[in-house]
Protein backbone atom coordinates (compact mmCIF):
# COMPACT_ATOMS: atom_id res chain seq x y z
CA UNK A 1 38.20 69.09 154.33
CA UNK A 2 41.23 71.40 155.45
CA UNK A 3 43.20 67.86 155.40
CA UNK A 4 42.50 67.35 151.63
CA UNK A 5 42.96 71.11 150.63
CA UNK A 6 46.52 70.65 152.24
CA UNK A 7 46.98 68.05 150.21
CA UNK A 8 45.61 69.39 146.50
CA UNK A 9 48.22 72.34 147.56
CA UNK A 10 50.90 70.38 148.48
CA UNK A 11 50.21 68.14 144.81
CA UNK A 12 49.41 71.99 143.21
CA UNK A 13 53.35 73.10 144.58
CA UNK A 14 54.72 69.66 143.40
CA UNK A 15 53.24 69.81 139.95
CA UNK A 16 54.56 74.05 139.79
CA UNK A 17 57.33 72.97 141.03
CA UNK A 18 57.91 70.50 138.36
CA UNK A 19 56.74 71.95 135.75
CA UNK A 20 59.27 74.79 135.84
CA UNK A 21 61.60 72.37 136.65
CA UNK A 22 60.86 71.21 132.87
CA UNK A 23 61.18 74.51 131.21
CA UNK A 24 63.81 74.72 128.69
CA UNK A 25 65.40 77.75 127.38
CA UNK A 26 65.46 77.74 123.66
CA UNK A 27 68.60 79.93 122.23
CA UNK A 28 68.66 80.68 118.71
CA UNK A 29 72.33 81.17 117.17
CA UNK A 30 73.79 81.93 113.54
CA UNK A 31 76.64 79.78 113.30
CA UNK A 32 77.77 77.08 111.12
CA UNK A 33 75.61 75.03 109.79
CA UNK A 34 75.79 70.95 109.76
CA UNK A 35 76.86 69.48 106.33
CA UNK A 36 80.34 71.34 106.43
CA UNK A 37 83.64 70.23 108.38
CA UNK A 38 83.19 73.10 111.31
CA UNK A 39 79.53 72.54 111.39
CA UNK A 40 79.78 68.95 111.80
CA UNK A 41 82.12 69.88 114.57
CA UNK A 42 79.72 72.38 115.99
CA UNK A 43 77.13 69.69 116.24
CA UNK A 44 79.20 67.22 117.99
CA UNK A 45 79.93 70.04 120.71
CA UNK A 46 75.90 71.08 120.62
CA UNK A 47 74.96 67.32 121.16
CA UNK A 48 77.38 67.30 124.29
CA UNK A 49 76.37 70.87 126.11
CA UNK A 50 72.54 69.84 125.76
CA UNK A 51 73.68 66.06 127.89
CA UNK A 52 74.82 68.23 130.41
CA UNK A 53 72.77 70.97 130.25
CA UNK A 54 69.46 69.87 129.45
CA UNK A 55 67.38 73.12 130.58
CA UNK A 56 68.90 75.14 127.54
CA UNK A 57 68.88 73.95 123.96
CA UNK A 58 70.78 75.69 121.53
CA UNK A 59 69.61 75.33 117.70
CA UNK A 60 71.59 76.43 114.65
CA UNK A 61 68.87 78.69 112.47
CA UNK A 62 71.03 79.59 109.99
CA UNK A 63 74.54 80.62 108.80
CA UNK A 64 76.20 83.95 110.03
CA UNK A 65 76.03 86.92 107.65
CA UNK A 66 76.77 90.56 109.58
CA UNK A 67 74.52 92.55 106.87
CA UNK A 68 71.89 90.54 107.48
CA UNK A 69 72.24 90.32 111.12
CA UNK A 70 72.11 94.14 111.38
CA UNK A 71 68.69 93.96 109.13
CA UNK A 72 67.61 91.39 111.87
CA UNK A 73 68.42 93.12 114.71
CA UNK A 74 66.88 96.41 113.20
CA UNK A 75 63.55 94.11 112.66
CA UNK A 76 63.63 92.49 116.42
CA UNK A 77 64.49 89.49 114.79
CA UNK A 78 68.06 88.64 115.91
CA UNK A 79 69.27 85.38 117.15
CA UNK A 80 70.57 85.18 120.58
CA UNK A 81 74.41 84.57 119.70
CA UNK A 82 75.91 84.31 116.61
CA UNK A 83 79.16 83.01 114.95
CA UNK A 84 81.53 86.15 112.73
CA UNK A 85 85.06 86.71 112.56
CA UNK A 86 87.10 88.86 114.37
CA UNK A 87 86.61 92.31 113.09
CA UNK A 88 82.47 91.62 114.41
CA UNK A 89 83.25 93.26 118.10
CA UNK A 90 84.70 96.33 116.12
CA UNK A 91 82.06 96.63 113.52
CA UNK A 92 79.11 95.62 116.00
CA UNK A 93 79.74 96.06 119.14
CA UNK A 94 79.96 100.28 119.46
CA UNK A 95 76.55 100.19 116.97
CA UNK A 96 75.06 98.05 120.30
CA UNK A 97 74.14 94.42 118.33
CA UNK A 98 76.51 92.65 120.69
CA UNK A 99 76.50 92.38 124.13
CA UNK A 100 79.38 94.08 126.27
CA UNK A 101 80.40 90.51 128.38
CA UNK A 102 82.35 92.21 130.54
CA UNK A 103 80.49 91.33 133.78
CA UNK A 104 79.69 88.14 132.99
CA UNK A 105 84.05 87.63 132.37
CA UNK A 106 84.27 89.42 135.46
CA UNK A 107 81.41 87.72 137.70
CA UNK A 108 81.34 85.24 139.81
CA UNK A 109 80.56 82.45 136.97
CA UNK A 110 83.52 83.51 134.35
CA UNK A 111 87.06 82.87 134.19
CA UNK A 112 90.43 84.70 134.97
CA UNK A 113 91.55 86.75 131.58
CA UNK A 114 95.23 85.75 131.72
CA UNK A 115 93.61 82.43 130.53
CA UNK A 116 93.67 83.28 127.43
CA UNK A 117 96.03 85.43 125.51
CA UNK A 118 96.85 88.69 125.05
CA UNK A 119 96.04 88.14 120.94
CA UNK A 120 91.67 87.56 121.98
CA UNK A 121 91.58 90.75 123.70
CA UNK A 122 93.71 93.17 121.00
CA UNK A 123 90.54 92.67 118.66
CA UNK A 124 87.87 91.60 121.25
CA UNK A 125 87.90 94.59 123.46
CA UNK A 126 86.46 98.13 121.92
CA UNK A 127 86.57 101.27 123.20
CA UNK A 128 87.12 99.27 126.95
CA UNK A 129 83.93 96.85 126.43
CA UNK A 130 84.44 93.17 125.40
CA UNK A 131 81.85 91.78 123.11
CA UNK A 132 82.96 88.37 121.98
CA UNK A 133 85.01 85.12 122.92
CA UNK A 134 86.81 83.19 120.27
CA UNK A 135 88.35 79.87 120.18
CA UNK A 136 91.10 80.19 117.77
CA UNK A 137 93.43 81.98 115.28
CA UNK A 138 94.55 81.71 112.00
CA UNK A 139 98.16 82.30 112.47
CA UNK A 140 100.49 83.64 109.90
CA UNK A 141 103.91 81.69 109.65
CA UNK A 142 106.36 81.22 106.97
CA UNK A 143 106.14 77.73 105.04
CA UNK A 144 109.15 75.83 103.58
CA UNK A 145 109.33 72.82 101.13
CA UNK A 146 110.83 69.92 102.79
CA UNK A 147 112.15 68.54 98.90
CA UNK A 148 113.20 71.88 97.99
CA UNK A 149 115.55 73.02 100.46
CA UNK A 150 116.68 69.69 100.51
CA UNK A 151 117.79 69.65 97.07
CA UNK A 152 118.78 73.07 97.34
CA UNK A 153 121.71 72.45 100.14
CA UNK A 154 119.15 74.68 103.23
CA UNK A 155 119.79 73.40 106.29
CA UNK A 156 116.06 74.05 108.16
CA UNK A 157 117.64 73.13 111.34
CA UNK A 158 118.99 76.37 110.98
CA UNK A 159 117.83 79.54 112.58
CA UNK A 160 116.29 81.86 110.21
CA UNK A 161 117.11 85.07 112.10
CA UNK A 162 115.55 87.63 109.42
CA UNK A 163 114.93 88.86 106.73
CA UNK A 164 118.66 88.71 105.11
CA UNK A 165 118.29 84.79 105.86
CA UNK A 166 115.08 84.64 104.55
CA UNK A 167 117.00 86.59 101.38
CA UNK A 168 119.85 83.84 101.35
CA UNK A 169 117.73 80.94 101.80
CA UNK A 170 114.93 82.40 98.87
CA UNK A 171 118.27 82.64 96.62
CA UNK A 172 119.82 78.81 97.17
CA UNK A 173 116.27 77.44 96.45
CA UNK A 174 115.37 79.84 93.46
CA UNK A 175 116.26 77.27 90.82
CA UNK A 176 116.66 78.74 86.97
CA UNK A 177 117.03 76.75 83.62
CA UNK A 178 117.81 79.22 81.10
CA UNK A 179 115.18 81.75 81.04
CA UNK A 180 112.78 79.65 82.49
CA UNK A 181 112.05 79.32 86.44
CA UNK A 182 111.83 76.31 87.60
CA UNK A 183 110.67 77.18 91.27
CA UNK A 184 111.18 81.04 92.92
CA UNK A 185 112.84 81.23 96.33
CA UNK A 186 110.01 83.02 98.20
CA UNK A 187 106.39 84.78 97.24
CA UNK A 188 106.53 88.01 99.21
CA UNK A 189 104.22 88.93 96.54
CA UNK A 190 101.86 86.79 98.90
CA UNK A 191 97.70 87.48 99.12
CA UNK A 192 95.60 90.21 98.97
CA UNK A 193 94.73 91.18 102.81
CA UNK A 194 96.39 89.89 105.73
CA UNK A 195 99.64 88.52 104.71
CA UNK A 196 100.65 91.89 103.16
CA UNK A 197 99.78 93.99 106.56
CA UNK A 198 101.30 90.68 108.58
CA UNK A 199 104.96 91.68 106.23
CA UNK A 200 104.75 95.21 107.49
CA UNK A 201 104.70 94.54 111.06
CA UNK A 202 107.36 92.45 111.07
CA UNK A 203 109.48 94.63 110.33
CA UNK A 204 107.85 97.31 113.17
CA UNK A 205 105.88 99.10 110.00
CA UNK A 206 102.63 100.34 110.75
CA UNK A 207 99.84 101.49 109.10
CA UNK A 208 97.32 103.78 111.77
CA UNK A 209 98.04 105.65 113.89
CA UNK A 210 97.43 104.48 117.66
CA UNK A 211 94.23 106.08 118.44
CA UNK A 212 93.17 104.49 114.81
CA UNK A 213 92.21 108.27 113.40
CA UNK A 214 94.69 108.29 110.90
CA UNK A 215 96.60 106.18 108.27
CA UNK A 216 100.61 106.64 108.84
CA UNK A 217 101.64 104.38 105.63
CA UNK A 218 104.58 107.11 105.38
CA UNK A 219 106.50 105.18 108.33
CA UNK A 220 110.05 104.53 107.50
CA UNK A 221 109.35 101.38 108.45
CA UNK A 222 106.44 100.53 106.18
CA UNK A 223 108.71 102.11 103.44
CA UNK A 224 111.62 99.82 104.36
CA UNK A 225 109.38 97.19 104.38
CA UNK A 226 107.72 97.47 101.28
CA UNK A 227 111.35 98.36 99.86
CA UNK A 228 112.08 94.80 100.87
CA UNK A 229 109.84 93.02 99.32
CA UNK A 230 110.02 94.80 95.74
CA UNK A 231 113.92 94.41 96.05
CA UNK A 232 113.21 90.51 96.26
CA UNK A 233 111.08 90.99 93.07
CA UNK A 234 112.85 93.34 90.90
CA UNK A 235 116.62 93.68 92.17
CA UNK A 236 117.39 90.53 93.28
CA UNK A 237 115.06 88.23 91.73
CA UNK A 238 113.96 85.41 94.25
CA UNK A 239 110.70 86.26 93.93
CA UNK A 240 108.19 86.21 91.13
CA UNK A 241 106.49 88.98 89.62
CA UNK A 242 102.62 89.58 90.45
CA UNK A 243 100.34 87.85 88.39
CA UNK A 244 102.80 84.34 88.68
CA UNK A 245 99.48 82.54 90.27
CA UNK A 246 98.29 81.87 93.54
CA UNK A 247 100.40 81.75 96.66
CA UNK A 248 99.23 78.05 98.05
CA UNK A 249 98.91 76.34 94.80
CA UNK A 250 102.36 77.23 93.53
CA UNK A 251 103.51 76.31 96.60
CA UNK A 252 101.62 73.18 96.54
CA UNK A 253 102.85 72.30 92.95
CA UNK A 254 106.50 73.04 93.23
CA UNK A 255 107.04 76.80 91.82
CA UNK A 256 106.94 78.19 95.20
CA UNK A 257 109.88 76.90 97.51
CA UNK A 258 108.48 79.43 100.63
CA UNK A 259 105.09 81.23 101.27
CA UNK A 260 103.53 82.81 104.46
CA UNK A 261 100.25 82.14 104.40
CA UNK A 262 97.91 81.60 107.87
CA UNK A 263 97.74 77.94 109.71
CA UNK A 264 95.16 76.85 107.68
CA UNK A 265 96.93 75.45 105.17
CA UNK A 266 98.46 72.96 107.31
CA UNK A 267 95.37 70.83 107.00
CA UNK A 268 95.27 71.67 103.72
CA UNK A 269 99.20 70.46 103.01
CA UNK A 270 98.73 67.47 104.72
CA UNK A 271 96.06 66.07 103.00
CA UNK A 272 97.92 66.58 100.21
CA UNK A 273 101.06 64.95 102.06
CA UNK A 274 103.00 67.77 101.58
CA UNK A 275 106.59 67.61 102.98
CA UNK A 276 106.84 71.25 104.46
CA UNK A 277 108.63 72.98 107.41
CA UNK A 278 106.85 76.32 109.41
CA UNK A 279 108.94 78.87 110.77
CA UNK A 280 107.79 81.62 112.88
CA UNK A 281 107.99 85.41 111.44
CA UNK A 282 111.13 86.27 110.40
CA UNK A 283 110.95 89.66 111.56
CA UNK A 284 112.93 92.53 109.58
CA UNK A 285 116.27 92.97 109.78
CA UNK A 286 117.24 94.51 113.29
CA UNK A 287 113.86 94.59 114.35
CA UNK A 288 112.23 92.57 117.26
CA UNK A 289 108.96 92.52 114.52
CA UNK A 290 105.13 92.46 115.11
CA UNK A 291 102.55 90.30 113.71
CA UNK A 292 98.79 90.35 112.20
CA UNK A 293 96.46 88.80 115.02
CA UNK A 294 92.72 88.97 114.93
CA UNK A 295 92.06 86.65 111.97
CA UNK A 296 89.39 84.02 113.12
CA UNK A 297 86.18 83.18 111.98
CA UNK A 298 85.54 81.34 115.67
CA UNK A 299 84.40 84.68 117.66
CA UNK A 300 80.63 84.06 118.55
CA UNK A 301 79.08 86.95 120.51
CA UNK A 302 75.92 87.43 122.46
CA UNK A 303 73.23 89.89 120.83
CA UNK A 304 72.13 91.95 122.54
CA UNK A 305 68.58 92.17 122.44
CA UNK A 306 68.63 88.40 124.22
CA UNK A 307 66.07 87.57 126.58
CA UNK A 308 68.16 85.23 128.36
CA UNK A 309 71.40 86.32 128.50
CA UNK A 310 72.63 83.82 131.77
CA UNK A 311 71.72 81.30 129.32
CA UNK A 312 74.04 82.06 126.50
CA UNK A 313 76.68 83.75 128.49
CA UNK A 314 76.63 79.73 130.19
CA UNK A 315 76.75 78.49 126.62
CA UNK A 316 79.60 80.65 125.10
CA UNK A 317 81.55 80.18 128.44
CA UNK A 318 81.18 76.72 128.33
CA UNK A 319 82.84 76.42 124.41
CA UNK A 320 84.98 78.96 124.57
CA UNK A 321 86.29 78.51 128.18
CA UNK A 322 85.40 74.92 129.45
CA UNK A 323 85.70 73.30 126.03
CA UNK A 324 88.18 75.84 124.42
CA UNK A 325 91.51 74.12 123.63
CA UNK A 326 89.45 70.82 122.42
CA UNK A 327 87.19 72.68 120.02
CA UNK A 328 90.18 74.82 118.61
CA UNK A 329 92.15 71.27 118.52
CA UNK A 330 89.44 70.11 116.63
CA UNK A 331 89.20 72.74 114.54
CA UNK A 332 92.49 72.20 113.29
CA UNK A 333 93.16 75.80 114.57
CA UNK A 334 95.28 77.80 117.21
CA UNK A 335 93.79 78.03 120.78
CA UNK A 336 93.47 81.14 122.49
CA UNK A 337 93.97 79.48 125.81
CA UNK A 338 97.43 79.83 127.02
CA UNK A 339 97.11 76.22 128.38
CA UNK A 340 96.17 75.11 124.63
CA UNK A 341 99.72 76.90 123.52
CA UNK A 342 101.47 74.64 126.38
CA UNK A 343 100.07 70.95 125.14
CA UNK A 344 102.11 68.44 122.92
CA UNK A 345 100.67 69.32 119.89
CA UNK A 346 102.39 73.11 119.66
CA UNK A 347 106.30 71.44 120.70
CA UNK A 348 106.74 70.17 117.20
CA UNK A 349 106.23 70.46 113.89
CA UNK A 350 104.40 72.31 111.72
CA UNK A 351 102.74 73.73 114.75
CA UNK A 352 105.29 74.96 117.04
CA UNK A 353 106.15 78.00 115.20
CA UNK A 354 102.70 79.35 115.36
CA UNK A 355 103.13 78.95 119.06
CA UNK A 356 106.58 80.35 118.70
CA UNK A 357 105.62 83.56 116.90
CA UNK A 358 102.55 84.38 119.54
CA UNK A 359 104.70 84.44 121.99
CA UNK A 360 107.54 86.15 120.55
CA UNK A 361 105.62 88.99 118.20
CA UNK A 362 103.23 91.71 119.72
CA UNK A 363 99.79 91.62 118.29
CA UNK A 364 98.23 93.92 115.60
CA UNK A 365 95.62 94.28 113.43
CA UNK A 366 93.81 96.91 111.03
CA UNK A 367 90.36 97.00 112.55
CA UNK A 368 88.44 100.44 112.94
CA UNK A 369 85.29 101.95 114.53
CA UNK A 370 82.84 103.04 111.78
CA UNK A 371 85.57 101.98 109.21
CA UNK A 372 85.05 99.20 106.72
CA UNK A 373 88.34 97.10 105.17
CA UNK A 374 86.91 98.88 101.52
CA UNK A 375 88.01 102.41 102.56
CA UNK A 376 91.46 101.84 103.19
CA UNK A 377 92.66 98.40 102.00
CA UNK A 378 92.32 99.14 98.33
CA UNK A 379 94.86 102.38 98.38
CA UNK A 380 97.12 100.47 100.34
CA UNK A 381 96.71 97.11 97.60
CA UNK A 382 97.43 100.19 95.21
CA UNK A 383 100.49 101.04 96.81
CA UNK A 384 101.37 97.76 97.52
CA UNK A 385 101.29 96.65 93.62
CA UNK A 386 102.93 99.49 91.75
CA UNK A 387 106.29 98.68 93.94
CA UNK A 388 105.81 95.31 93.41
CA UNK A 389 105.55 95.78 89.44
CA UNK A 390 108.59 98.42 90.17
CA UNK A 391 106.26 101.56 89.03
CA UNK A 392 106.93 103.79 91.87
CA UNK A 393 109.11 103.92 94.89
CA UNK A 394 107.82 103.15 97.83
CA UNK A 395 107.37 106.25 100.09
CA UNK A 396 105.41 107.86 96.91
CA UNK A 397 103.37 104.96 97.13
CA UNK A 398 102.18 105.01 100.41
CA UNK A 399 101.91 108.54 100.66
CA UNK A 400 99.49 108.60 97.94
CA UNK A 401 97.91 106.04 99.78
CA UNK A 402 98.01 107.67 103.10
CA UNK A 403 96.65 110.73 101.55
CA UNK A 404 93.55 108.80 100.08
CA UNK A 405 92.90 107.21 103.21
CA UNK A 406 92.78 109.81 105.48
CA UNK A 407 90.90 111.90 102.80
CA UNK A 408 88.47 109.19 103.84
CA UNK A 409 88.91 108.75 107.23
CA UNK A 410 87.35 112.47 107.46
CA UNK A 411 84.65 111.90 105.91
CA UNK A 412 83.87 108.88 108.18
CA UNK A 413 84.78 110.97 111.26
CA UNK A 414 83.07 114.24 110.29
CA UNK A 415 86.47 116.13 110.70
């Protein structure tokens, strides 16, 4: 009897044993869906973790919206990771949605930090707490027609120092019949956003000061900056006016012989086959310049109300880390692995500029505690457009600005 009770144990153990051998985590993520390019991509990469790592499953629920992943979380209904862009650890991550990853990085299953560089961690890290990985950037870079400068006697081999070559090179290629343009120089006019705050800091401008509390648009630099580009409009005229039409189309059809716009329209030039040159920055004159870093839309973060956080901390490092430089390759973006800088692809053309200018311009970006884009970025569009249409002069511009802002910026902050 004792012989057979060993036995229905010993089967009992094997069958326990088993059976939680079985058991497969099931991790819910917001991320992007199947159907588009990067979901399609996504997929291939979900189809490969779950081959070798067949105890966790991770299923796309839906796409990523932040509003409604604060409503989730408020409801107990949050996903375990999700996909945002990469103002999300600022905006989430103090609030307590994301998880701080910091001893996971840190623990005896993550990675060294100088792996990846210093760009991931100047809008990744809040208030000393990490809360999301990212795969790659959309890096700023200025864009040159091949046929233009070509026809217009610019030699690209050519360094382009700053902005005074920028200035020459805009005036050989601005080409005028009569009173009619045939193609501007340059668009400093550029987009709404990023581009704009990317032209201040490469000339040193800035726009907060460092402990973020205040705006500080009445830097000389921001002024010279902004002076700059409305001089290019309205004094020396290689640059249309606002309301000429969008940045990459005209440069797409012709009217614009140079935009900077952010490495995604390299994919988007190509298809097209678009002859075109990238050059990194320029900075300002005299300056050594900075640069807008932080615009991605491949963060993904673990929330924090996860029940298995091992789980998805051995998903995300697994893409982000492990698989990194191949996703962001296959994204068509800009790895933030420092090995993914070093590969063939960023020595020549149109992508080693990108490489070029994060290595040679110090990070920065606009991204606040308790501060949404909508309570500063319109006064500073404001000031942005009446020098532009040659309304006001600069430093009245952006002290009006300034003044709005921080007017706001105590109401946030109680002060």
């Amino acid at each position: 009897m004792k012989k057979y009770s060993l036995v229905l144990v010993t089967l009992l153990v094997l069958l326990l044993a088993g059976t939680a051998a079985a058991e497969v985590v099931e991790l819910r993520i917001w991320a992007w869906l199947p159907g588009s390019v990067n979901g399609d991509i996504f997929a291939k990469y979900l189809d490969e973790f779950h081959a070798t790592h067949p105890n966790i499953r991770v299923t796309v629920e839906r796409g990523s919206s932040e509003q409604q992943l604060v409503v989730a979380y408020a409801a107990g209904a949050a996903p375990d990771l999700t996909q945002g862009v990469g103002p999300w650890a600022t905006s989430l991550g103090p609030k307590g949605i994301l998880l701080p990853l910091d001893d996971f990085i840190d623990g005896p299953n993550g990675f060294p930090r100088k792996d990846f560089i210093d760009d991931l961690w100047s809008f990744s890290v809040v208030n000393g707490k990490t809360y999301q990985l990212a795969a790659d950037s959309n890096e700023r870079s200025l864009f040159v027609s091949a046929e233009i400068a070509a026809n217009s006697g610019v030699d690209v081999s050519q360094p382009m120092r700053d902005w005074n070559d920028l200035l020459a090179w805009a005036r050989k290629m601005t080409k005028r019949t009569g009173d009619r343009v045939e193609h501007w120089g340059y668009d400093v006019n550029q987009e709404n956003g990023g581009s704009r705050w990317h032209w201040v800091w490469l000339n040193e401008g800035e726009i907060f000061s460092p402990d973020r509390t205040q705006a500080v648009l009445d830097n000389p630099d921001t002024i010279e900056a902004l002076q700059f580009a409305g001089d290019m409009i309205n004094t020396w005229g290689v640059s249309p006016p606002p309301g000429t039409g969008g940045s990459k189309t005209n440069f797409k059809n012709g009217l614009y012989a140079m935009i900077t716009t952010a490495s995604t329209a390299v994919a988007e030039l190509e298809l097209l086959d678009h002859s075109f040159y990238t050059i990194p920055g320029p900075p300002g004159p005299g300056k050594n310049g900075y640069r807008f870093s932080g615009a991605t839309s491949s963060m993904i973060g673990i929330v924090s109300s996860t029940k298995h956080p091992e789980e998805a901390w051995t998903f995300l490092r697994w893409l982000m880390y492990e698989k990194g430089v191949d996703f962001a390759n296959d994204r068509k973006g800009i790895p933030f692995l420092a090995r993914g800088l070093r590969s063939d692809r960023f020595m020549k053309q149109p992508w080693n500029a990108f490489a070029t200018s994060i290595m040679t311009f110090e990070p920065r970006n606009g991204y606040i505690t308790g501060v949404s884009e909508s309570d500063w970025i319109p006064h500073f569009q404001s000031a942005w457009d009446a020098v532009m249409r040659n309304q006001a002069a600069p430093q009245t511009a952006l002290k009006q600005a300034q003044d709005a802002i921080n007017a706001r910026l105590a109401e946030i902050f109680g002060k």
